[in-house]
N, C-alpha and C. Protein backbone atom coordinates (compact mmCIF):
# COMPACT_ATOMS: atom_id res chain seq x y z
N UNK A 1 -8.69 16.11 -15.43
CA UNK A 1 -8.30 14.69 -15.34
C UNK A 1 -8.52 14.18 -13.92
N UNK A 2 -9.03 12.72 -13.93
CA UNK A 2 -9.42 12.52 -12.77
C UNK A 2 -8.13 11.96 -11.89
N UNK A 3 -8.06 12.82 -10.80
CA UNK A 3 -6.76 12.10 -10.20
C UNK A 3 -7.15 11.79 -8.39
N UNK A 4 -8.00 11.17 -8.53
CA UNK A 4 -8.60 10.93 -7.13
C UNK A 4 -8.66 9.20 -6.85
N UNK A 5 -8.10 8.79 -5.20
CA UNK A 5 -7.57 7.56 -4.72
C UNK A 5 -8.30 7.32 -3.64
N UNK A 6 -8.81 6.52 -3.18
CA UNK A 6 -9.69 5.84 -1.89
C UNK A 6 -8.80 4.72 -1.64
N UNK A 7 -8.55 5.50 0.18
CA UNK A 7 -7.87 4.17 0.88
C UNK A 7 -8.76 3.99 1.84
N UNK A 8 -8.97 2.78 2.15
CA UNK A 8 -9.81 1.79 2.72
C UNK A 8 -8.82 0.97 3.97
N UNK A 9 -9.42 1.74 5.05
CA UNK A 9 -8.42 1.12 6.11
C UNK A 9 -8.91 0.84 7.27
N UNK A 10 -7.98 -0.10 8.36
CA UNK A 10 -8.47 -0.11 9.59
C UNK A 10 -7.01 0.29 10.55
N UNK A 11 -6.51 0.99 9.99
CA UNK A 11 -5.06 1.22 10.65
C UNK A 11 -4.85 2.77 10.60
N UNK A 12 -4.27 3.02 11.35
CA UNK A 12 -2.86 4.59 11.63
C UNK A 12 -2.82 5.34 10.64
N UNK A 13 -2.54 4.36 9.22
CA UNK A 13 -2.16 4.66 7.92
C UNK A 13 -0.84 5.58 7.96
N UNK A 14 0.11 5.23 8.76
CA UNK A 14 1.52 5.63 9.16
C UNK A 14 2.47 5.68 7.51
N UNK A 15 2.11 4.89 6.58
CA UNK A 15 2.79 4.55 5.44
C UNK A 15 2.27 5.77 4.47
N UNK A 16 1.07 5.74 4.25
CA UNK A 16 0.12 6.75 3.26
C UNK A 16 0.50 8.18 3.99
N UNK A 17 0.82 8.67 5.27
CA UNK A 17 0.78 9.89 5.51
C UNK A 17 2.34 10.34 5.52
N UNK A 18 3.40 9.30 5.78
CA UNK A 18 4.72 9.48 5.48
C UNK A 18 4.81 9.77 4.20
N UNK A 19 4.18 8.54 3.07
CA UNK A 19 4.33 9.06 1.68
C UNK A 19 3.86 10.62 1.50
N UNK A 20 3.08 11.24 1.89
CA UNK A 20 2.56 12.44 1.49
C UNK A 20 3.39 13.38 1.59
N UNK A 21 4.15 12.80 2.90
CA UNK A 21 4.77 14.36 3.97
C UNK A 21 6.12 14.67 3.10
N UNK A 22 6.43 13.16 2.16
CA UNK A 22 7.81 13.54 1.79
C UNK A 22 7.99 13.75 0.34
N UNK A 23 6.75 13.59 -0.15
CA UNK A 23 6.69 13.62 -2.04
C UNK A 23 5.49 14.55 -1.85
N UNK A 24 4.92 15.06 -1.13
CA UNK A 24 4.49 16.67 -1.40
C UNK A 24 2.93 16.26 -2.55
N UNK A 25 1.80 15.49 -2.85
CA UNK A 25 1.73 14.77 -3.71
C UNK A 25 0.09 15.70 -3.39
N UNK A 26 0.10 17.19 -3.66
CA UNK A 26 -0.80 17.93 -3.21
C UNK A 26 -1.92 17.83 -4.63
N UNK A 27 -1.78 17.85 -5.69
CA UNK A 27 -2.25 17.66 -6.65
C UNK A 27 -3.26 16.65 -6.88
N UNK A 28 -3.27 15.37 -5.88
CA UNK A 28 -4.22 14.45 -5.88
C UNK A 28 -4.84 14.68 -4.64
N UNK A 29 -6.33 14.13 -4.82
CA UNK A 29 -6.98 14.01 -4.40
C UNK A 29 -7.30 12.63 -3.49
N UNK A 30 -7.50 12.57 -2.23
CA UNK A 30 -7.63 11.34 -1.64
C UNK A 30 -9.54 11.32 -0.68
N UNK A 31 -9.37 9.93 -0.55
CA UNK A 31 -10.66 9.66 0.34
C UNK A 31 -10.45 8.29 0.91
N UNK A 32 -10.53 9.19 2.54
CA UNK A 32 -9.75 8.06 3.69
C UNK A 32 -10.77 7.68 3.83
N UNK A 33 -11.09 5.83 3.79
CA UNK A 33 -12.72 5.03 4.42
C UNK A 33 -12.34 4.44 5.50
N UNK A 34 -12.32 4.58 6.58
CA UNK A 34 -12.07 4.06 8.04
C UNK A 34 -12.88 3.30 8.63
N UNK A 35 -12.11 2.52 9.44
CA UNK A 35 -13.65 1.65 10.35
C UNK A 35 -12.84 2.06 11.76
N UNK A 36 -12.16 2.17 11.76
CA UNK A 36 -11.83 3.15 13.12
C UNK A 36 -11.42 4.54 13.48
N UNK A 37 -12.10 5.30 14.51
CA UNK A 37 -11.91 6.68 14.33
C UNK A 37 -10.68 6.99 15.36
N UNK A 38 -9.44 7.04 13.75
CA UNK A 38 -8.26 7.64 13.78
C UNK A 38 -8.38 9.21 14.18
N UNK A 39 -7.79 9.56 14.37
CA UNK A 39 -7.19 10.81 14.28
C UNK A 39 -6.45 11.71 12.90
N UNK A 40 -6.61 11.61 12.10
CA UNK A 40 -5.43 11.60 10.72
C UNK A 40 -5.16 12.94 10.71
N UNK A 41 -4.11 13.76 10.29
CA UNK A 41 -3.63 14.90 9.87
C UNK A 41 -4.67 15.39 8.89
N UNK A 42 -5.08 16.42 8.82
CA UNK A 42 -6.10 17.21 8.47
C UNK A 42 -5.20 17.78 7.53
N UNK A 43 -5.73 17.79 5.91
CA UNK A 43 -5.16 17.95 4.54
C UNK A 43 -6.36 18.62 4.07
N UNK A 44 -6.04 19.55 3.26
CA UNK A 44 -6.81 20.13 1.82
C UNK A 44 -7.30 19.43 1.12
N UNK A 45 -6.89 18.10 0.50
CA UNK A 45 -6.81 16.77 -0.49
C UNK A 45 -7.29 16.01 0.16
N UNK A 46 -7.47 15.82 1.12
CA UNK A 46 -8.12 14.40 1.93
C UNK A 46 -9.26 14.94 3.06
N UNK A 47 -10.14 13.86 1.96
CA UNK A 47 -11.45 13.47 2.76
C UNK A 47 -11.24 12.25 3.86
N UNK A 48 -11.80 12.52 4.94
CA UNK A 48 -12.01 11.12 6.01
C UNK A 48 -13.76 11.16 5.97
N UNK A 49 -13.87 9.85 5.75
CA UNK A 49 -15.07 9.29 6.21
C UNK A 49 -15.06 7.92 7.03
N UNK A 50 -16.17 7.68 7.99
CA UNK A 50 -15.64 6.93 9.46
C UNK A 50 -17.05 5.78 8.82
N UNK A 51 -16.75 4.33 9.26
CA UNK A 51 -17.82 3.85 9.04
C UNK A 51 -17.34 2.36 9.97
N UNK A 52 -18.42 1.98 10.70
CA UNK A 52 -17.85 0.90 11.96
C UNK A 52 -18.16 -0.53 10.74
N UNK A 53 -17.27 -1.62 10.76
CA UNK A 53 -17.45 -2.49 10.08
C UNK A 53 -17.99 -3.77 11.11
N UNK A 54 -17.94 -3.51 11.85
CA UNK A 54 -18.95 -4.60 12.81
C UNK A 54 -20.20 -5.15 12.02
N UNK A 55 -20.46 -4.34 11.04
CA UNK A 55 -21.85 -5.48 10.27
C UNK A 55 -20.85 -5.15 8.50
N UNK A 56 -20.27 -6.39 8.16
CA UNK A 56 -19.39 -6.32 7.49
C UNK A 56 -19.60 -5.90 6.22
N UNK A 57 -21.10 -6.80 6.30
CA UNK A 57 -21.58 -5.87 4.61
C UNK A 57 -22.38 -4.80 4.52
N UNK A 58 -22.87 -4.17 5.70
CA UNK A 58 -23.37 -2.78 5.84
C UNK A 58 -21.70 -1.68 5.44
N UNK A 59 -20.60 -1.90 5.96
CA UNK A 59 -19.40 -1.36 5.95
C UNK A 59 -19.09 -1.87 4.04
N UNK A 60 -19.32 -2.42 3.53
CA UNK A 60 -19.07 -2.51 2.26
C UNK A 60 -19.84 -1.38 1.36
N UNK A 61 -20.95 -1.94 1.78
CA UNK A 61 -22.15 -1.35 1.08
C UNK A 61 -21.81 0.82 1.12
N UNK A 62 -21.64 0.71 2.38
CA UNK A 62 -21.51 2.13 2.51
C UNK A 62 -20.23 2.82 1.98
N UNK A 63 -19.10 2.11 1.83
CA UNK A 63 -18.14 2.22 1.21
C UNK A 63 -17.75 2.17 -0.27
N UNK A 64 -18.85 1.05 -0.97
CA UNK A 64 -19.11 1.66 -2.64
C UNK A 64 -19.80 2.58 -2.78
N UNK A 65 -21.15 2.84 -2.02
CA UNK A 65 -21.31 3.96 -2.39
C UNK A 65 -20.56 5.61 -2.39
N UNK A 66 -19.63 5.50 -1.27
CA UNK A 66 -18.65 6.36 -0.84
C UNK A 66 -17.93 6.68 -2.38
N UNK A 67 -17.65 5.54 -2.79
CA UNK A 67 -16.55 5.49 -4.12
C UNK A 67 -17.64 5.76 -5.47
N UNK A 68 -18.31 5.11 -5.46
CA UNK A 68 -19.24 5.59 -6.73
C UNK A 68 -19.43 7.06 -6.59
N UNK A 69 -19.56 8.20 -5.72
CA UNK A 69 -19.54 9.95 -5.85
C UNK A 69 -18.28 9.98 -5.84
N UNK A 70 -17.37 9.16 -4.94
CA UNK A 70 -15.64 10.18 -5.09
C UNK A 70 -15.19 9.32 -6.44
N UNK A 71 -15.85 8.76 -7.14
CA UNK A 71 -14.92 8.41 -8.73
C UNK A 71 -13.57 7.83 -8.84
N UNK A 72 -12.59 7.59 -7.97
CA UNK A 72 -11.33 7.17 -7.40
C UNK A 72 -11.14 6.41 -9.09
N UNK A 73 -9.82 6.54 -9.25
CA UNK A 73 -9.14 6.28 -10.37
C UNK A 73 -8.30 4.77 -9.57
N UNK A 74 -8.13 4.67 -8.43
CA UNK A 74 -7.58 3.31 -7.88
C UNK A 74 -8.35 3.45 -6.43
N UNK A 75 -8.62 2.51 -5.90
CA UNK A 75 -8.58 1.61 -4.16
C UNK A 75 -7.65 1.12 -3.79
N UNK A 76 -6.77 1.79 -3.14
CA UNK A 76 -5.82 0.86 -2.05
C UNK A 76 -6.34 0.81 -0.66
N UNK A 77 -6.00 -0.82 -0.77
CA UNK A 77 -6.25 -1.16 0.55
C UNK A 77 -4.76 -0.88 1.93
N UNK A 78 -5.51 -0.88 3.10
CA UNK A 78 -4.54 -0.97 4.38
C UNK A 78 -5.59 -1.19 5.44
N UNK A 79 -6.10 -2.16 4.80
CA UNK A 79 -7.12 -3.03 5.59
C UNK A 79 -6.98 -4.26 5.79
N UNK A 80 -7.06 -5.33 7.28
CA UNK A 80 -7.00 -6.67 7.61
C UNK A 80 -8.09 -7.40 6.73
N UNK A 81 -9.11 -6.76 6.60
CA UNK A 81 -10.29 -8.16 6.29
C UNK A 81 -10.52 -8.15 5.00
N UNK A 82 -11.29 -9.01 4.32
CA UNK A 82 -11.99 -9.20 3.23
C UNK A 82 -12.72 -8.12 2.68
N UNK A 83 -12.67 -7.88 1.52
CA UNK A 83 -13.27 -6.70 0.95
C UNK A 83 -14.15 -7.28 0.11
N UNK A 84 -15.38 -7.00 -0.19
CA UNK A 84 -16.53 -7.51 -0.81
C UNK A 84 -16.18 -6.81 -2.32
N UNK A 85 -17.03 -8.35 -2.93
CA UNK A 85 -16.83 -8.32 -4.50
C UNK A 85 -17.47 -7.23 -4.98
N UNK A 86 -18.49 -6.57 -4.40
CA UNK A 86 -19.04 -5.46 -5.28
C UNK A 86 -18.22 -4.09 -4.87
N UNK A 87 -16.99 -4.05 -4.68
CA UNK A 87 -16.06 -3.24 -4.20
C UNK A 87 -15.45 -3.58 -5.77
N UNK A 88 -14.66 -4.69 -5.26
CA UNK A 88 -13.18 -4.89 -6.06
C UNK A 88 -13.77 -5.06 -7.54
N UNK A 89 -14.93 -5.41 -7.68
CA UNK A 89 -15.58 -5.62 -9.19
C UNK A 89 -16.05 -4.50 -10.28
N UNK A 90 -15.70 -3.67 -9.21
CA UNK A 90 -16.58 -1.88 -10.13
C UNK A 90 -15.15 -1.03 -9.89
N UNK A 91 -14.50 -1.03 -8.91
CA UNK A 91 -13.41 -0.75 -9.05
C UNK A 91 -11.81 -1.52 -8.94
N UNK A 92 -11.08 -0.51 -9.79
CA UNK A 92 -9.38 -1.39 -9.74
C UNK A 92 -8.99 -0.85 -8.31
N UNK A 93 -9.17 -2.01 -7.06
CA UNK A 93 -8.35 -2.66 -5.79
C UNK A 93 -7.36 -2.80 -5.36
N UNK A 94 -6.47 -2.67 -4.86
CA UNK A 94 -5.38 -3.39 -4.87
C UNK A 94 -5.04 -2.79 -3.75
N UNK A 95 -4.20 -3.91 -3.15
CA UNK A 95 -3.52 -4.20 -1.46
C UNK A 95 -1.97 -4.48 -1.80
N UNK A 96 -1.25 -3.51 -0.70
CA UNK A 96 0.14 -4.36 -0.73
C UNK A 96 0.14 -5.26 0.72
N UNK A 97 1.23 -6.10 0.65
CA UNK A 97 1.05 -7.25 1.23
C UNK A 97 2.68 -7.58 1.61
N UNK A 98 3.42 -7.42 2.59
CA UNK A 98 4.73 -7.50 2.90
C UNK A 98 5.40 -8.62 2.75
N UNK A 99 5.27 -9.40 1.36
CA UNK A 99 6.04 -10.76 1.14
C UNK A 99 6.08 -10.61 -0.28
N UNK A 100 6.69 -11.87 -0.91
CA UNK A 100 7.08 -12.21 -2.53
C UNK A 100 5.64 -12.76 -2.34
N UNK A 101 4.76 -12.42 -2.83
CA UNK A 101 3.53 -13.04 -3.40
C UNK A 101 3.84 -14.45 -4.77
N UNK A 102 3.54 -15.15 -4.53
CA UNK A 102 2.76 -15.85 -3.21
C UNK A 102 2.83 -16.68 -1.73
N UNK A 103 3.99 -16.59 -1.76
CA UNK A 103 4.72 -16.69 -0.54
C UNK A 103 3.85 -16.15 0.86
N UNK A 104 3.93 -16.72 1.67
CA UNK A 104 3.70 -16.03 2.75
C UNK A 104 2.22 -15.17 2.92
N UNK A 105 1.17 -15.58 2.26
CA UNK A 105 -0.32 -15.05 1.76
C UNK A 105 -0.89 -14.92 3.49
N UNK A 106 -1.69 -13.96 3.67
CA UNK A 106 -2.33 -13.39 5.08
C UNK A 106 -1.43 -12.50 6.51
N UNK A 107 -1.58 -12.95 7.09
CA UNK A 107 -1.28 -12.50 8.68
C UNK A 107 0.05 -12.83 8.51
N UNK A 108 0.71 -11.88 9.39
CA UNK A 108 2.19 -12.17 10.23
C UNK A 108 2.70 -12.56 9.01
N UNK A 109 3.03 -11.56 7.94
CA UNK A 109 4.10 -12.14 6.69
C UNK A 109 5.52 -11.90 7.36
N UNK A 110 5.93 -11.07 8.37
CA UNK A 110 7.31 -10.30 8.39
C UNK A 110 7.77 -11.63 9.34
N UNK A 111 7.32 -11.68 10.16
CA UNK A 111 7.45 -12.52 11.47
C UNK A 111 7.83 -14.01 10.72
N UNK A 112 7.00 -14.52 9.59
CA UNK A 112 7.19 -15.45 9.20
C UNK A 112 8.38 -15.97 8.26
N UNK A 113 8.56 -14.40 7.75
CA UNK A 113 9.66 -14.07 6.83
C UNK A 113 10.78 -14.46 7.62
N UNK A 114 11.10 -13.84 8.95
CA UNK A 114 12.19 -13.85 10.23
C UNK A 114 12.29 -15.48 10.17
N UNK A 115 11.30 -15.70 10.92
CA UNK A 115 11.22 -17.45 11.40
C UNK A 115 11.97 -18.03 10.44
N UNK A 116 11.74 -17.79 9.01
CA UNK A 116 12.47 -19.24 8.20
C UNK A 116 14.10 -18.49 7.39
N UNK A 117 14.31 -17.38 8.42
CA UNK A 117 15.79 -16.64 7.73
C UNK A 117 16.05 -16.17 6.60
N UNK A 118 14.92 -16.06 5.73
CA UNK A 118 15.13 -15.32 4.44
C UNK A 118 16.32 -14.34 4.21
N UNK A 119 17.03 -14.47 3.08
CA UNK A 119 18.28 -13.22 2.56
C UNK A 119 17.55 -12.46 2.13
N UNK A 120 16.40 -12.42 1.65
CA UNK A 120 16.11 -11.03 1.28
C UNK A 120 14.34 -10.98 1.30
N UNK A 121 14.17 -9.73 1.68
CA UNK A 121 12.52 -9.51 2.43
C UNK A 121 12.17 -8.86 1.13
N UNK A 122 10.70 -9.00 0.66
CA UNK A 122 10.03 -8.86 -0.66
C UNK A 122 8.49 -8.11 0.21
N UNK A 123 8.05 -7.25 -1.18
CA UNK A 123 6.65 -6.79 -0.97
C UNK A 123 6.08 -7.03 -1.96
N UNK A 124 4.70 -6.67 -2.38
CA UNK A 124 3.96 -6.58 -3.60
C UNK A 124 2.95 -5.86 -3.33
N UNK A 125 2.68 -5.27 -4.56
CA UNK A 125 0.92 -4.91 -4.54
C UNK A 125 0.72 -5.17 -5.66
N UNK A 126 -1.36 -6.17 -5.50
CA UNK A 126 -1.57 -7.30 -6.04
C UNK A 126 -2.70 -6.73 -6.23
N UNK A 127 -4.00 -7.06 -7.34
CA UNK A 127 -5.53 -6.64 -7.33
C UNK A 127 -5.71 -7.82 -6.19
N UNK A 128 -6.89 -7.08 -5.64
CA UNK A 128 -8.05 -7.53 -4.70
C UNK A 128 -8.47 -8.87 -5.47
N UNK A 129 -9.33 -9.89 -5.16
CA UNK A 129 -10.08 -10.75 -5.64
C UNK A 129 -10.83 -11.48 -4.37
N UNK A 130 -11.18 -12.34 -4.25
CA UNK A 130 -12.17 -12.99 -3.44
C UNK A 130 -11.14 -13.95 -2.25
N UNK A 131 -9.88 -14.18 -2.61
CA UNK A 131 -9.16 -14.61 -1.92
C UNK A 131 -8.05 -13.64 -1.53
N UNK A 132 -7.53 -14.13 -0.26
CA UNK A 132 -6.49 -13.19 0.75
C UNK A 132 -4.96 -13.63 -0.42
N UNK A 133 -4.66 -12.10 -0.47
CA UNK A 133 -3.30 -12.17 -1.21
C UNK A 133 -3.37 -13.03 -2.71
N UNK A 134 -4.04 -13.18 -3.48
CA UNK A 134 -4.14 -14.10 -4.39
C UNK A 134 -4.68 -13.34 -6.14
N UNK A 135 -4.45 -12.12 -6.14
CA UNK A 135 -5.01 -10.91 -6.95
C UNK A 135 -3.94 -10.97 -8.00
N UNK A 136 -3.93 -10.42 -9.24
CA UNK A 136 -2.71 -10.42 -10.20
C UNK A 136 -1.52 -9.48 -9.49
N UNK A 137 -0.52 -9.65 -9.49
CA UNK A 137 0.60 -9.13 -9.20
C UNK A 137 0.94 -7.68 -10.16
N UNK A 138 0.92 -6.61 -9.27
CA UNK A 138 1.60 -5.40 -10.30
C UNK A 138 2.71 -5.24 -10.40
N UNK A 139 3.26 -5.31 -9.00
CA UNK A 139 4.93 -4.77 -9.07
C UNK A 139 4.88 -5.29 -7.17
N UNK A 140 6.38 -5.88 -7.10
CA UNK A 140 6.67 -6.06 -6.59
C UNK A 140 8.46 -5.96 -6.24
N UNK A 141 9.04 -5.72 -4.97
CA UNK A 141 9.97 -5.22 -4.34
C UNK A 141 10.69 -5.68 -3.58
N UNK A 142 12.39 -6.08 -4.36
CA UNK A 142 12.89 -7.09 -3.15
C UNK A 142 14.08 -6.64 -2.34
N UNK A 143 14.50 -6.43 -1.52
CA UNK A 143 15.77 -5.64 -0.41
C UNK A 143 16.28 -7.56 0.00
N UNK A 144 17.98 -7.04 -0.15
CA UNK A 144 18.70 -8.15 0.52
C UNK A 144 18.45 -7.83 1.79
N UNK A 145 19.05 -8.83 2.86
CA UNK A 145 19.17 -8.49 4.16
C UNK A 145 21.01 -8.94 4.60
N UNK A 146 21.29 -7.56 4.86
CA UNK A 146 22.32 -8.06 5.44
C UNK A 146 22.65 -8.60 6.88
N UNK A 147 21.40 -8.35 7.32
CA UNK A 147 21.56 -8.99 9.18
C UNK A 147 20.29 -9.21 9.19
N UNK A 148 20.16 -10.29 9.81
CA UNK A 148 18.70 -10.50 10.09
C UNK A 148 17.91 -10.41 11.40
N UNK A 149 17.00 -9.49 11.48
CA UNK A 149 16.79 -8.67 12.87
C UNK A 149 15.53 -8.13 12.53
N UNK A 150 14.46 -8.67 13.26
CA UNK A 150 13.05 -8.20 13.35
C UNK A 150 13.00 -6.80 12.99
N UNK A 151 13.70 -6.00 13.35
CA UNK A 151 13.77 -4.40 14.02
C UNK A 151 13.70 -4.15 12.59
N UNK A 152 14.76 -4.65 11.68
CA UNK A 152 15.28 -4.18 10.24
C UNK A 152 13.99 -4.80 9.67
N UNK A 153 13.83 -5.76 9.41
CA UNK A 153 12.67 -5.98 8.35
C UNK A 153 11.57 -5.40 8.71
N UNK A 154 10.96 -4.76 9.61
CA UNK A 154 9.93 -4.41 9.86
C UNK A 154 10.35 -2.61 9.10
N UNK A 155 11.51 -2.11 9.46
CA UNK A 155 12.11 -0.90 8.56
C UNK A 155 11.72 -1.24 7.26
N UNK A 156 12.26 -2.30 7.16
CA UNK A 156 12.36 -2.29 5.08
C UNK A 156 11.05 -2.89 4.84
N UNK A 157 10.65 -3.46 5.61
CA UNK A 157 8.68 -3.55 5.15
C UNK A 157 8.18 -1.85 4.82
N UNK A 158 8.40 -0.95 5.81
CA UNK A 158 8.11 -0.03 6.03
C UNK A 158 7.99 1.05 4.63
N UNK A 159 9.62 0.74 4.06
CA UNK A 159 10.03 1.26 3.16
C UNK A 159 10.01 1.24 1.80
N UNK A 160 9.59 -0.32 2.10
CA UNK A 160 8.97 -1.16 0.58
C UNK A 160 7.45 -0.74 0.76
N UNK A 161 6.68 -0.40 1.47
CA UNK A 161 5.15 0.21 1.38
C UNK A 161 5.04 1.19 0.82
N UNK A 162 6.15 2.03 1.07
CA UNK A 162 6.16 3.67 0.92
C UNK A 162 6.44 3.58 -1.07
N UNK A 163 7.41 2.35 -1.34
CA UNK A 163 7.66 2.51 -2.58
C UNK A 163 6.62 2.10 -3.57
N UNK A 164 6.00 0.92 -3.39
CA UNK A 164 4.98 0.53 -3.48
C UNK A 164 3.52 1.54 -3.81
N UNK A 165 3.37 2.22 -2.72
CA UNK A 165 2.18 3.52 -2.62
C UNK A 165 2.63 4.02 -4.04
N UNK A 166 3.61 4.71 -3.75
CA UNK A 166 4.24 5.77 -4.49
C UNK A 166 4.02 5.39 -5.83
N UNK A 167 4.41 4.30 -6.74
CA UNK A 167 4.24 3.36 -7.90
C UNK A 167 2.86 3.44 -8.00
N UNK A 168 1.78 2.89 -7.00
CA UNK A 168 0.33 3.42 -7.65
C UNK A 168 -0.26 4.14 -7.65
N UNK A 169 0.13 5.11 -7.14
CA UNK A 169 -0.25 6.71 -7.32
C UNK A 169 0.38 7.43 -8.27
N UNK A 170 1.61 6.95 -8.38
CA UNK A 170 2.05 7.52 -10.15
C UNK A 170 1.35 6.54 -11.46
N UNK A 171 1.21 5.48 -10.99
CA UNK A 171 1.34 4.82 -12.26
C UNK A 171 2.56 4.31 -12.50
N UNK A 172 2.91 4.79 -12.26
CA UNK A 172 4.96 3.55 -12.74
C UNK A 172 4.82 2.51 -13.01
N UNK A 173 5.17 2.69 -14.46
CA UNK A 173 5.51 0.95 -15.54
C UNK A 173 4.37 0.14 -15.21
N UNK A 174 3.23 0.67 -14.96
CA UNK A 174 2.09 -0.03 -14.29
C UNK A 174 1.63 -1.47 -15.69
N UNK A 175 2.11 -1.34 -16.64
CA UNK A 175 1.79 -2.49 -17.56
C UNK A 175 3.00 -3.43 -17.64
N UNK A 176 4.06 -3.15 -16.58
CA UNK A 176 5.51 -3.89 -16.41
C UNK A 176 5.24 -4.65 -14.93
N UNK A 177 4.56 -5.93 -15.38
CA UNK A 177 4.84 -6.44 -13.51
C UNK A 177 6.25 -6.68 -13.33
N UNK A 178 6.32 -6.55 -11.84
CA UNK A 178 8.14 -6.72 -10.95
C UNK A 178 8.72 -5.81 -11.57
N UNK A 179 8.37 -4.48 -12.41
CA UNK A 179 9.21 -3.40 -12.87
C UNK A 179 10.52 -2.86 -12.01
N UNK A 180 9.83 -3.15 -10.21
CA UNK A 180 10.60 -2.42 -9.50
C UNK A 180 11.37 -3.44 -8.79
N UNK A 181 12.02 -4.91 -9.00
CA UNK A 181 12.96 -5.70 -8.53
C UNK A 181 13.93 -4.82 -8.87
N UNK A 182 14.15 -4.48 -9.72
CA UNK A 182 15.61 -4.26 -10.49
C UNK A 182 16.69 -3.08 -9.40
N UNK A 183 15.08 -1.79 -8.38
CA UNK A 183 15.29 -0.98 -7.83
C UNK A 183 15.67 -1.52 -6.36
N UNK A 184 16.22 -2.84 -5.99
CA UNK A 184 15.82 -2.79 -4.79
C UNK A 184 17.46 -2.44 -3.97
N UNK A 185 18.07 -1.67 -4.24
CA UNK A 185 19.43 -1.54 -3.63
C UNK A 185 19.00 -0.13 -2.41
N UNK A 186 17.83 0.84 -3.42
CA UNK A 186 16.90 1.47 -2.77
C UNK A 186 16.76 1.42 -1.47
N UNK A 187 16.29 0.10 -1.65
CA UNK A 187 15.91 0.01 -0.41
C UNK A 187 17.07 -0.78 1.22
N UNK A 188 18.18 -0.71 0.86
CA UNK A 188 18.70 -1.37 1.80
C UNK A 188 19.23 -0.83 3.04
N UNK A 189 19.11 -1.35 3.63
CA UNK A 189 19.31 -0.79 5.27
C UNK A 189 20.19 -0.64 5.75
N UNK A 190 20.33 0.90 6.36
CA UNK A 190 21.18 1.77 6.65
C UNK A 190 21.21 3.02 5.69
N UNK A 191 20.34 2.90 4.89
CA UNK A 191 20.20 4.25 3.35
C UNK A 191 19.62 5.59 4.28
N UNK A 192 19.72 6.86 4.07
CA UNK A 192 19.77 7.56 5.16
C UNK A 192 18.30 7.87 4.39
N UNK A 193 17.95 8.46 5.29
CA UNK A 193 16.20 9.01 5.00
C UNK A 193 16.37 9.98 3.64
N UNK A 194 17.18 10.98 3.26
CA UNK A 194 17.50 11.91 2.20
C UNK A 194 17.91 11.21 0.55
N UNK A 195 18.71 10.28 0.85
CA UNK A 195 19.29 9.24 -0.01
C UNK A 195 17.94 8.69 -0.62
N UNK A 196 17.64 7.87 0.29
CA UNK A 196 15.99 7.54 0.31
C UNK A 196 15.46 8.29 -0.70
N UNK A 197 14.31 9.39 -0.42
CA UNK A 197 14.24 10.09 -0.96
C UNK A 197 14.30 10.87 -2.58
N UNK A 198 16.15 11.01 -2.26
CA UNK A 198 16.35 11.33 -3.52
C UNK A 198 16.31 10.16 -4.63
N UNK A 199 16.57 9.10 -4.64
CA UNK A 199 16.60 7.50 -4.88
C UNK A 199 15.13 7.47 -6.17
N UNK A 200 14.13 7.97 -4.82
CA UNK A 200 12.62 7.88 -5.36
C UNK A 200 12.43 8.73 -5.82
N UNK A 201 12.24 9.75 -6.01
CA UNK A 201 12.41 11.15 -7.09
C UNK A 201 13.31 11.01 -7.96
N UNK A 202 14.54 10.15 -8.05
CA UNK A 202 14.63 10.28 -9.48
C UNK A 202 14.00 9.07 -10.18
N UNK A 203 13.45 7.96 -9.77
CA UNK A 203 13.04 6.83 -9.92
C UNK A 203 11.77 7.18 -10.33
N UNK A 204 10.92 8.30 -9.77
CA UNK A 204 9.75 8.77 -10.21
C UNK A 204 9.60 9.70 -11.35
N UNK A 205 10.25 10.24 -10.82
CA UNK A 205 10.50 11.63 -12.17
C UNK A 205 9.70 12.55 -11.49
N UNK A 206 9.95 12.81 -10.33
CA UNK A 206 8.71 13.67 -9.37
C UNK A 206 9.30 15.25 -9.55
């Protein structure tokens, strides 16, 4: 069974390698597409391949083909820019995005979230399409805030990514959009890293 995932990034990927370290998720197969040469923890399961996106559709181009041999059963993105249609059109895409979609669509969602005092900070992950943030909605994730403090929402962004990942790499209720509102106590701040944890393992059935 094919259980292989291509993430497509220009970042750290601080979220994707936390998810790994703590759900153990050795059984799948990954393929990191970079446009910057990270450093990443060196895995059994994960391929890195480096490709400079300075010529934007040379960096596309080389990147479906990347995915047409690794077969990837999903694309997640943790990439800033536009991803070309002959990406998101041959394969199922999808980006999370640190707001209630459609709320808050592009750059600086958290910051913007802060600015207008929101009670409670939301994520989603959405399919890709030709527009920024604008893809069908799979599941999305909402945490109250009990204090409102850059420091914390940028935590529970953090934490809502990790839950998020986790959901499309299992599959969870994947034909139930907003399946995971119902979970968001999960996520509230001050939950100790173990709690955490256990929270999502039983939520997964891991």
């Amino acid at each position: 069974m094919n259980d292989n995932y291509c993430i497509i990034t220009n970042s750290r990927l601080g979220t994707f390698f936390k998810t790994l370290k703590i759900f153990k998720l050795e059984k799948k197969n990954f393929l990191i597409i970079s446009s910057k040469k990270y450093r990443y923890p060196k895995k059994k399961n994960i391929n890195v391949q480096y490709f400079s996106d300075r010529d934007h559709l040379n960096f596309n181009k080389l990147a479906f083909n990347s995915c047409v041999n690794f077969k990837p059963k999903k694309i997640i993105l943790f990439y800033t820019k536009l991803i070309d249609k002959l990406i998101y059109n041959n394969f199922c895409t999808v980006n999370i995005h640190n707001s209630l979609l459609p709320n808050y669509k592009g750059l600086n969602a958290i910051k913007r979230t802060f600015k207008d005092g929101n009670k409670i900070f939301c994520s989603s992950a959405h399919l890709v399409n030709e527009k920024f943030d604008s893809g069908e909605i799979l599941y999305q994730v909402s945490t109250p805030i009990k204090k409102l403090n850059i420091i914390i929402l940028k935590k529970i962004a953090f934490k809502q990514r990790v839950l998020l990942l986790l959901a499309l790499l299992t599959n969870k209720n994947a034909s139930k959009p907003y399946s995971l509102l119902w979970k968001s106590t999960v996520l509230c701040p001050g939950l100790h890293k173990n709690e955490f944890k256990k929270e999502l393992l039983k939520l997964f059935k891991i």
